[in-house]
C-alpha atoms as a PDB file:
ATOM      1  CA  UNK A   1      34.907 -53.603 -21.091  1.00  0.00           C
ATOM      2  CA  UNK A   2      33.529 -50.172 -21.193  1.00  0.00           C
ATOM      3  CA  UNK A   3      29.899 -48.874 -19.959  1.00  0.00           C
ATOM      4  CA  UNK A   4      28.119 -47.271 -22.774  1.00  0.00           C
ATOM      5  CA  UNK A   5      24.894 -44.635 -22.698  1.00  0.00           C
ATOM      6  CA  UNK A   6      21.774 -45.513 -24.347  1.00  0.00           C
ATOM      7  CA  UNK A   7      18.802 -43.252 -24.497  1.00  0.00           C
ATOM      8  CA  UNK A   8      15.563 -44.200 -25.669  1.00  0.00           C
ATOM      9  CA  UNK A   9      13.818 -41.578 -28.650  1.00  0.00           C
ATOM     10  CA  UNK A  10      10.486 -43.211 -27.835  1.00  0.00           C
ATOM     11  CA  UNK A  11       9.831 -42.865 -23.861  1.00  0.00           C
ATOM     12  CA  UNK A  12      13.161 -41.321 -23.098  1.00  0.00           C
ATOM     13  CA  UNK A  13      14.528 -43.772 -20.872  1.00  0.00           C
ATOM     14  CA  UNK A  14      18.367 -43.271 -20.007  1.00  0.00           C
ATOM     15  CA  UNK A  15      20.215 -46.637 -18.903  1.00  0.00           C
ATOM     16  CA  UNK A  16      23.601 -47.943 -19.265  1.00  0.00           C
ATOM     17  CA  UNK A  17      25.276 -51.219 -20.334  1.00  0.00           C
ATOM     18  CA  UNK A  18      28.645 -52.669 -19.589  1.00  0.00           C
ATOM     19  CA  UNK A  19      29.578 -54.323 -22.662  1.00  0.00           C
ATOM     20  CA  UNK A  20      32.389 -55.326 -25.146  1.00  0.00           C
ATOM     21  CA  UNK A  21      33.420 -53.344 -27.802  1.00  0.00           C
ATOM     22  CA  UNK A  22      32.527 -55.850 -30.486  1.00  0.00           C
ATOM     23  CA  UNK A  23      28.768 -56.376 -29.070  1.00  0.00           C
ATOM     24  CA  UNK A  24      26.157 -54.706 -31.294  1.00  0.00           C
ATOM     25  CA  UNK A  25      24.383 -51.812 -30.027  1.00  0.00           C
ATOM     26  CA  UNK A  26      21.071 -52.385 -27.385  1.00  0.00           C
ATOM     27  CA  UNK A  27      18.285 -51.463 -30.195  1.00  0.00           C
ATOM     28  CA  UNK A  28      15.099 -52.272 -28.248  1.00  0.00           C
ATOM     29  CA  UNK A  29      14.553 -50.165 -25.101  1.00  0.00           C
ATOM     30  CA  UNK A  30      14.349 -52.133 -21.612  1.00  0.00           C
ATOM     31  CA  UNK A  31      11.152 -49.729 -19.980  1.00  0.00           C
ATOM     32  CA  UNK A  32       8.853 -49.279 -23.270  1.00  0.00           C
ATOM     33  CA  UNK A  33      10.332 -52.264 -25.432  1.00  0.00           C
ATOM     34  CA  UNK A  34      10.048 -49.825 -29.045  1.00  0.00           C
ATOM     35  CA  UNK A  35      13.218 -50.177 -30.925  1.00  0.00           C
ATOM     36  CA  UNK A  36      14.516 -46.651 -30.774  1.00  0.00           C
ATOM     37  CA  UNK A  37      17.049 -47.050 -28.587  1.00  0.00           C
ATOM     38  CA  UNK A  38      20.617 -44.756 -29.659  1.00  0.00           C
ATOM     39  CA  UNK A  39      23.883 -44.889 -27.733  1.00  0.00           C
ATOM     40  CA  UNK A  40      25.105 -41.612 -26.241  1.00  0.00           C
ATOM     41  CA  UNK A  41      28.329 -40.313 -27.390  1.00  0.00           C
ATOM     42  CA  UNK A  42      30.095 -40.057 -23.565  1.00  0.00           C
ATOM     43  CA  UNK A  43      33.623 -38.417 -22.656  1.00  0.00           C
ATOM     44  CA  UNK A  44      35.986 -40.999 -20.761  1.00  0.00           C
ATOM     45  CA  UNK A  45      35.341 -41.653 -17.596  1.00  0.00           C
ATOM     46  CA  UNK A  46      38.553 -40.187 -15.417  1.00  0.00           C
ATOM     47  CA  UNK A  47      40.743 -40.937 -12.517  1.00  0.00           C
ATOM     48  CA  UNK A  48      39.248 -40.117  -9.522  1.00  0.00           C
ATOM     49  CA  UNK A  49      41.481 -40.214  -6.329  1.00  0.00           C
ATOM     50  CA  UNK A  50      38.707 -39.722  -3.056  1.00  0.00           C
ATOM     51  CA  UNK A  51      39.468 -39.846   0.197  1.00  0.00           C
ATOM     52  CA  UNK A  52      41.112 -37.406   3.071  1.00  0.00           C
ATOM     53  CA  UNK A  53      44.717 -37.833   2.960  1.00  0.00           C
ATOM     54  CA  UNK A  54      45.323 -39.626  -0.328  1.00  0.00           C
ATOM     55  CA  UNK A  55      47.749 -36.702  -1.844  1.00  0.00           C
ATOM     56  CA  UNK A  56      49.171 -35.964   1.428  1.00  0.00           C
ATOM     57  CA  UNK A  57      50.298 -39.397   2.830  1.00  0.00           C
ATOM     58  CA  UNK A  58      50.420 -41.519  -0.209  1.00  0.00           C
ATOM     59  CA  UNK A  59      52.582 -39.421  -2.854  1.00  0.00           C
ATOM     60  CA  UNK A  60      54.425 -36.422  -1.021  1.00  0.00           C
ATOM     61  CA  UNK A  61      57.792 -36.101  -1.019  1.00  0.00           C
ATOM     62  CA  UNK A  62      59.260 -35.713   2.404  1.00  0.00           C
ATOM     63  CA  UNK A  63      60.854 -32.078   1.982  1.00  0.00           C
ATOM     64  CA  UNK A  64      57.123 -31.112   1.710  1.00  0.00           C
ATOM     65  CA  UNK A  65      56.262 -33.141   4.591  1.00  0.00           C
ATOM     66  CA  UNK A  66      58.466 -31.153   6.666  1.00  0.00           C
ATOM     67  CA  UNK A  67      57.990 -27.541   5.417  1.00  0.00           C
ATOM     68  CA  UNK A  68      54.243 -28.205   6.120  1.00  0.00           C
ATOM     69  CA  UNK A  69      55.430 -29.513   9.634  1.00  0.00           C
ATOM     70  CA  UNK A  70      57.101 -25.960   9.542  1.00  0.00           C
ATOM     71  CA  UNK A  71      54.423 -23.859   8.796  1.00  0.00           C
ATOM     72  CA  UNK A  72      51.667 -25.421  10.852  1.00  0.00           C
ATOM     73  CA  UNK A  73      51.159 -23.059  14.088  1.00  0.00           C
ATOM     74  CA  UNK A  74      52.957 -23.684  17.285  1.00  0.00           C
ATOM     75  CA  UNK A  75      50.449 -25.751  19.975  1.00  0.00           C
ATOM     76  CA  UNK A  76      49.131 -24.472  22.803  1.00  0.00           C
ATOM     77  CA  UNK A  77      51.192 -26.275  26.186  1.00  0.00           C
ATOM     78  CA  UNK A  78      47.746 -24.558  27.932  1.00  0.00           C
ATOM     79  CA  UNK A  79      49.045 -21.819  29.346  1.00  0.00           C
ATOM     80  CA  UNK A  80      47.203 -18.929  27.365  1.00  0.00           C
ATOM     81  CA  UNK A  81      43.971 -17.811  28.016  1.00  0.00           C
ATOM     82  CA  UNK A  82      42.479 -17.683  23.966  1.00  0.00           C
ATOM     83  CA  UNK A  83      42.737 -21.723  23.691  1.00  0.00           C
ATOM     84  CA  UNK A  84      40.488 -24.174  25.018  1.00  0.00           C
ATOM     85  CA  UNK A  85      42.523 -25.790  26.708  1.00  0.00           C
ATOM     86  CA  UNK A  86      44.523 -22.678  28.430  1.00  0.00           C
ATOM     87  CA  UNK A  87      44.039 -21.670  32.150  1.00  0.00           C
END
């Protein structure tokens, strides 16, 4: 069922509500109660994909896992002076 807009002409009150396609239209707004309530015309709601690491461990193939591997820089053992870690 999808989510649909509604803005009220009166007061104008924004507010949503998740209903079936073959439900009539909220007319009477829910903060002034005047009926001139009008649904918003809204694009699709996408995909979204959040989260650190989704693309990289979930769908990569594993040539690309190990050219990355290949161009990451070579660790410090601790034996130069510039890293933390060095002596």
């Amino acid at each position: 069922m999808p989510t649909y807009g509604y803005e009220c002409d009166a007061c104008g009150h924004q507010f949503e509500k998740f209903q079936s396609m073959s439900d009539k239209p909220v007319r009477k707004c829910p903060e002034c109660g005047k009926p001139e309530v009008r649904r918003q015309i809204h694009g699709g709601a996408g995909v979204l994909f959040k989260g650190s690491g989704f693309y990289q461990t979930d769908y990569r193939s594993s040539s690309y896992k190990s050219a990355a591997k290949n161009d990451k820089p070579p660790s410090c053992v601790g034996d130069c002076k510039s890293c933390p870690g060095g002596k």
